[in-house]
C-alpha atoms as a PDB file:
ATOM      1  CA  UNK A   1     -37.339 -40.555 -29.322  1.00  0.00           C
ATOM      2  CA  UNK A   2     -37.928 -40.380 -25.735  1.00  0.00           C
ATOM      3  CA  UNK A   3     -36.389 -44.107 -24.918  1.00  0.00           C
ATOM      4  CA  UNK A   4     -33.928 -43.907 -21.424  1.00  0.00           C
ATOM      5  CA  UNK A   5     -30.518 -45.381 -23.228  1.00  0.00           C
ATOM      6  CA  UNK A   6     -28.127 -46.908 -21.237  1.00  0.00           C
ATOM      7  CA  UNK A   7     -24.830 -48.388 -23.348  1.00  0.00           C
ATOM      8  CA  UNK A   8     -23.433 -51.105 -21.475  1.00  0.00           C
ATOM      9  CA  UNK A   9     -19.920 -51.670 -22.982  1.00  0.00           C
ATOM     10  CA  UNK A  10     -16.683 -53.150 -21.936  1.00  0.00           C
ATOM     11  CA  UNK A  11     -14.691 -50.102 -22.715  1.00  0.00           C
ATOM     12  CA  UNK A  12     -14.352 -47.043 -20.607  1.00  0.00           C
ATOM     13  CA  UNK A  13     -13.315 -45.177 -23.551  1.00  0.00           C
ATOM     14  CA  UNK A  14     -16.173 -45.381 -25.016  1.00  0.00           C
ATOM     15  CA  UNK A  15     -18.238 -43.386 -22.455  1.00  0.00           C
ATOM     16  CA  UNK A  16     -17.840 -39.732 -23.582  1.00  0.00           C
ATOM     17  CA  UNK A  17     -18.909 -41.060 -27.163  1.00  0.00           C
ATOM     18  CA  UNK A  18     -22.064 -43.066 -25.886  1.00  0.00           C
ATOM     19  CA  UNK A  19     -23.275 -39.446 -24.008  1.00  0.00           C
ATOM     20  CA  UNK A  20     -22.280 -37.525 -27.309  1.00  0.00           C
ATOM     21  CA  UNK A  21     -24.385 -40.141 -29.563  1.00  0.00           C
ATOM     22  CA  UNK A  22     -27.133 -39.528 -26.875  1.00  0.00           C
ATOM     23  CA  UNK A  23     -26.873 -42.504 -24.330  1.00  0.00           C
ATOM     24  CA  UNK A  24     -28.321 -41.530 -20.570  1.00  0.00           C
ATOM     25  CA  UNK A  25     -26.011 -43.877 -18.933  1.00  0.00           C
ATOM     26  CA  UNK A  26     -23.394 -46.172 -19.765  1.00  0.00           C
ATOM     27  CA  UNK A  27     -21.601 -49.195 -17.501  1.00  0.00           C
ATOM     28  CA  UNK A  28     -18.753 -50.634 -18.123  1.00  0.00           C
ATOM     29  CA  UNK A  29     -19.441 -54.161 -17.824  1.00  0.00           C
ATOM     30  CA  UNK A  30     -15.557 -55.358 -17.071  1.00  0.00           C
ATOM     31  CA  UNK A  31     -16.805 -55.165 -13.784  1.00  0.00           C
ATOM     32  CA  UNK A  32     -19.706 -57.594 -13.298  1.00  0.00           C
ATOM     33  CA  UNK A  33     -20.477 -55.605  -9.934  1.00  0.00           C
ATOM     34  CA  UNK A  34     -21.690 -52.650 -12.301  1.00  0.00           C
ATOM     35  CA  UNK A  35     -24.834 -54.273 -13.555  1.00  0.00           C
ATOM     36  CA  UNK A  36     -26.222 -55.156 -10.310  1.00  0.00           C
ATOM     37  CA  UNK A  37     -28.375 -52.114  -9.912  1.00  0.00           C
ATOM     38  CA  UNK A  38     -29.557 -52.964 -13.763  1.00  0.00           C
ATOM     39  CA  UNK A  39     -31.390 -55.750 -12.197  1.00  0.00           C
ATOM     40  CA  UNK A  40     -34.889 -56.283 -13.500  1.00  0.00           C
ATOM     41  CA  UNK A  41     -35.007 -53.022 -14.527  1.00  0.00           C
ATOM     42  CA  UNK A  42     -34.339 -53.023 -18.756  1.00  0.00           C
ATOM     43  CA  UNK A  43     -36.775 -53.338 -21.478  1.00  0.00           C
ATOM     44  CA  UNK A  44     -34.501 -54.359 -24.299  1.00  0.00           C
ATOM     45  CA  UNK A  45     -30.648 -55.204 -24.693  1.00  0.00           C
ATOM     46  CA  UNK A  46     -29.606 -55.146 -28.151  1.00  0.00           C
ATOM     47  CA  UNK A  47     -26.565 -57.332 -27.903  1.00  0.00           C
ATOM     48  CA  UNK A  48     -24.352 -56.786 -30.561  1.00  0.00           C
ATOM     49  CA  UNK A  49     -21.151 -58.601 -29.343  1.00  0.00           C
ATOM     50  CA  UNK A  50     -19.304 -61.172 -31.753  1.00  0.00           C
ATOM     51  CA  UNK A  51     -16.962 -62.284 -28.961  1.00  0.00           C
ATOM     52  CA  UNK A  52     -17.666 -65.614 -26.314  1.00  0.00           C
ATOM     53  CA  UNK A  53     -19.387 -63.576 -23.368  1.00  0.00           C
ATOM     54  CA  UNK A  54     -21.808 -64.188 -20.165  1.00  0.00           C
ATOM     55  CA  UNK A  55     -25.309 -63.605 -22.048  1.00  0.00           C
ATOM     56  CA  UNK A  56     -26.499 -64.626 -18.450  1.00  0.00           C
ATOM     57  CA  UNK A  57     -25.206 -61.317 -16.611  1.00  0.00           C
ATOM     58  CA  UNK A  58     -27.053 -59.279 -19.660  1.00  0.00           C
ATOM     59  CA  UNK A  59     -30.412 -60.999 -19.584  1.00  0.00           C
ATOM     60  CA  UNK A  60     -30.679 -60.169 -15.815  1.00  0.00           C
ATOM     61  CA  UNK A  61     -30.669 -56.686 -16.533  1.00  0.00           C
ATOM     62  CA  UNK A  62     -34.075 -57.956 -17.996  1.00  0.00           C
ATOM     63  CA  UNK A  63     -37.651 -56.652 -16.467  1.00  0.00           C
ATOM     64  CA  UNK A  64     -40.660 -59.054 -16.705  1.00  0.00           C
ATOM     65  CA  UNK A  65     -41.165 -59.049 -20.436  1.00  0.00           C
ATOM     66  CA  UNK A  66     -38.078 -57.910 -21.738  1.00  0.00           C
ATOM     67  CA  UNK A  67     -36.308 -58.541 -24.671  1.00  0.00           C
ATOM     68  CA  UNK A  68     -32.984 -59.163 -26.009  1.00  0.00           C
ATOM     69  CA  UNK A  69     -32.370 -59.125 -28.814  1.00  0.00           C
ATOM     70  CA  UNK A  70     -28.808 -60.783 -30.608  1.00  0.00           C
ATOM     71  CA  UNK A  71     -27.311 -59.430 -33.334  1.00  0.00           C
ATOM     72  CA  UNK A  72     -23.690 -60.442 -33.014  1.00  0.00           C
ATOM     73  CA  UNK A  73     -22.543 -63.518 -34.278  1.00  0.00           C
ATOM     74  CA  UNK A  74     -19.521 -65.136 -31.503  1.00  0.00           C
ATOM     75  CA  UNK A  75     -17.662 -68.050 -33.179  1.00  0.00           C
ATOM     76  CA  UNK A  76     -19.058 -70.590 -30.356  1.00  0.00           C
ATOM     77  CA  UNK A  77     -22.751 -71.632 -29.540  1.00  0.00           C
ATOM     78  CA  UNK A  78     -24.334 -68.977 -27.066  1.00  0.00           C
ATOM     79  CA  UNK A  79     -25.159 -70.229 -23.700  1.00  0.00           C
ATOM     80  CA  UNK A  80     -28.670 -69.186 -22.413  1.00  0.00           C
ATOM     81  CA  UNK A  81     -30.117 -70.779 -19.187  1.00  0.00           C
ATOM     82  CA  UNK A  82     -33.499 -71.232 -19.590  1.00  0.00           C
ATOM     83  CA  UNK A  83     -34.513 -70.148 -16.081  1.00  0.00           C
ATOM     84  CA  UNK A  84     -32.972 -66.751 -16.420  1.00  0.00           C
ATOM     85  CA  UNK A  85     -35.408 -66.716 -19.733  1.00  0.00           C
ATOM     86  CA  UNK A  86     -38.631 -68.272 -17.884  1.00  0.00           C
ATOM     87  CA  UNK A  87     -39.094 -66.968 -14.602  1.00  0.00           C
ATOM     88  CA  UNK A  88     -39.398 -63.427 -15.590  1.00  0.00           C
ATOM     89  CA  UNK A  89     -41.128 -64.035 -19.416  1.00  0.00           C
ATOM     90  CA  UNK A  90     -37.819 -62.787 -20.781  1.00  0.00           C
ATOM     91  CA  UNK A  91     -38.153 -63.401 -24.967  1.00  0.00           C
ATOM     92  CA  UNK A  92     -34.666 -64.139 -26.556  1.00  0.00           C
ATOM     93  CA  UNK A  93     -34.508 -63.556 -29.872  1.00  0.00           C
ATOM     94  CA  UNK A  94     -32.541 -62.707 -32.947  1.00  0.00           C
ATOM     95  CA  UNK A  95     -32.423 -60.316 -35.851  1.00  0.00           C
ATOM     96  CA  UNK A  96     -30.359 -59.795 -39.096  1.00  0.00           C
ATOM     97  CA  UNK A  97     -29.915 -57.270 -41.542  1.00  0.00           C
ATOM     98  CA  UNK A  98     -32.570 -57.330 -44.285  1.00  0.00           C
ATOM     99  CA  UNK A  99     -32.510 -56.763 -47.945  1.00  0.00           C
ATOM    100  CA  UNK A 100     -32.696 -53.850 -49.828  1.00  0.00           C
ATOM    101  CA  UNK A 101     -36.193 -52.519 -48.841  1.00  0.00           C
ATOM    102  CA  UNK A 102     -35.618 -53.054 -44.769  1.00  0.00           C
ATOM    103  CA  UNK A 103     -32.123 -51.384 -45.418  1.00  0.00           C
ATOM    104  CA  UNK A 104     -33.505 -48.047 -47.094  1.00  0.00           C
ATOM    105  CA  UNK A 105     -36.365 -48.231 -44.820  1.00  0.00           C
ATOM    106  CA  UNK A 106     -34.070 -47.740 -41.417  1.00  0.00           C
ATOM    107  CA  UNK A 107     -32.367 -45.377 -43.487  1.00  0.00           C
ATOM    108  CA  UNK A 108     -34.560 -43.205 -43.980  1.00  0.00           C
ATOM    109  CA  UNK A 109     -35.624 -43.498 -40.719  1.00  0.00           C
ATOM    110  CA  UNK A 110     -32.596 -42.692 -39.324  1.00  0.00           C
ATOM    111  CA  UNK A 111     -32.581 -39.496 -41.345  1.00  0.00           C
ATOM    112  CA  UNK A 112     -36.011 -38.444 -40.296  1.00  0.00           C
ATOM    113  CA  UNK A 113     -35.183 -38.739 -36.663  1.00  0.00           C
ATOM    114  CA  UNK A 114     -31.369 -37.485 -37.157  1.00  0.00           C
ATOM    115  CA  UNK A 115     -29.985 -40.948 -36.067  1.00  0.00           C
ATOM    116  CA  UNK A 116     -26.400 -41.351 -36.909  1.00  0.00           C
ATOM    117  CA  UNK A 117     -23.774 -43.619 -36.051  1.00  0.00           C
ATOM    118  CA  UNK A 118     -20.317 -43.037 -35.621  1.00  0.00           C
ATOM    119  CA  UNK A 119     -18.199 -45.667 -38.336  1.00  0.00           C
ATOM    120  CA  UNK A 120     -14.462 -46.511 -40.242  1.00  0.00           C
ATOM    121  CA  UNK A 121     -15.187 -46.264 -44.077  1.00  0.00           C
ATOM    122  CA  UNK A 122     -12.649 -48.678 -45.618  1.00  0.00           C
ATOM    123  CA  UNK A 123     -12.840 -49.772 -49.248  1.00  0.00           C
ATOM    124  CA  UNK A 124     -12.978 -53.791 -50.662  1.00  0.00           C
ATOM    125  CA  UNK A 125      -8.929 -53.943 -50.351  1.00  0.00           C
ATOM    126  CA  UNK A 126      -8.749 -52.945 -46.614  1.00  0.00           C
ATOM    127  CA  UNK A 127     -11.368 -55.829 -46.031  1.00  0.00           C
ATOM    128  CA  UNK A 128      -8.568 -58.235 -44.738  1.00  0.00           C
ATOM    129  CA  UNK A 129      -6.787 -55.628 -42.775  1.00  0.00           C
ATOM    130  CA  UNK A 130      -9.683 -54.432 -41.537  1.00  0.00           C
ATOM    131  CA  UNK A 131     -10.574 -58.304 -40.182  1.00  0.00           C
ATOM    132  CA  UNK A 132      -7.256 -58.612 -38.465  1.00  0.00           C
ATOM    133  CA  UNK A 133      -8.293 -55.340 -36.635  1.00  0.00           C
ATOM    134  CA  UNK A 134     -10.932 -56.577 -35.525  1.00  0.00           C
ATOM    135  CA  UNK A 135      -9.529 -59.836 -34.049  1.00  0.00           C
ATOM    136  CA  UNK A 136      -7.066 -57.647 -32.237  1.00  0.00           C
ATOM    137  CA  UNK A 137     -10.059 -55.081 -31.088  1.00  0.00           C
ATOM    138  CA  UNK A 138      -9.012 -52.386 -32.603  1.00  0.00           C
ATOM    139  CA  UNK A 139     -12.019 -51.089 -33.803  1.00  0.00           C
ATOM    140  CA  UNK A 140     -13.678 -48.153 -32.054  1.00  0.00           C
ATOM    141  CA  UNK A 141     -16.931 -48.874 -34.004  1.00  0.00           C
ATOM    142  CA  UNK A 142     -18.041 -50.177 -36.781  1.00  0.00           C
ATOM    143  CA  UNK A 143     -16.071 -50.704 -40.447  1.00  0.00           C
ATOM    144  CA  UNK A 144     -18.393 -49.672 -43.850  1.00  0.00           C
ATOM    145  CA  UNK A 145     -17.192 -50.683 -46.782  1.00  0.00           C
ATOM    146  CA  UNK A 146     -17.354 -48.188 -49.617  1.00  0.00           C
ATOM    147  CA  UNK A 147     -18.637 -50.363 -52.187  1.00  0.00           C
ATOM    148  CA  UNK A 148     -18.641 -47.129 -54.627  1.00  0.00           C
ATOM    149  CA  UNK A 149     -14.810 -47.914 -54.802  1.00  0.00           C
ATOM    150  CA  UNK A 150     -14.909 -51.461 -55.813  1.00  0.00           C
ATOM    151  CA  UNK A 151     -14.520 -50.213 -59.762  1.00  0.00           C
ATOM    152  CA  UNK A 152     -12.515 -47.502 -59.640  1.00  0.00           C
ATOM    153  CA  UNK A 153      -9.171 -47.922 -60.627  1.00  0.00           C
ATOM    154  CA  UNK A 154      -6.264 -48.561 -58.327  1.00  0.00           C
END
């Protein structure tokens, strides 16, 4: 859609994937020394980590009027200095999934524009094992639960 992608991830296996799924660049963040020529430069950062992490080294990768947007939920209160956020008109924001509508509508965008996204379908009974997997990070992606399941029988 013409937007310069850069992933920013903490896992270097993840590289070949983000180029595949049609990233431009990707850092590996591990190494805080790898954002540095991000600087100033980024538009939006769509941070979707549930984990405690900096949100300061990400919103310096920020431009004058840039946005990030937070998605993930961590299981302690963000951190956000407020100078990082005023001296370059950075908005911080949030954004959650939305009903039914909202859902179908990004749908059906994403099949217009051939978005996809690269998930683990697991059905209701997995849910817990699926959880633990995800404390341990061992999730490539994202889990989908196959709700279409839920009545069939065992």
């Amino acid at each position: 859609m013409g937007a310069h992608v850069t992933v920013l991830t903490t896992s270097a296996g993840k590289t070949d994937d983000a180029f595949r799924l049609g990233a431009n660049d990707v850092v590996v963040t591990t190494d805080p020394a790898a954002l540095v020529p991000l600087a100033n430069k980024l538009d939006l950062v769509i941070d979707t980590i549930s984990a405690d992490h900096d949100v300061a080294m990400y919103l310096d990768t920020l431009g004058l009027d840039g946005t990030y947007v937070h998605v993930g939920i961590p299981e302690k209160p963000l951190s956000v200095p407020a100078f990082s956020v005023i001296a370059r008109r950075r908005n911080f924001t949030g954004a959650r999934i939305g009903g039914l509508p909202e859902t179908q509508e990004m749908l059906d965008f994403c099949a217009e524009h051939s978005i996809v996204a690269d998930i683990e379908l697991i059905s209701p009974d997995e849910i817990n094992a699926a959880y633990e997997r995800m404390v341990k990070n061992d999730v490539k992606y994202r889990f989908v639960i196959d709700m279409a399941s839920l009545h069939q029988p065992a």
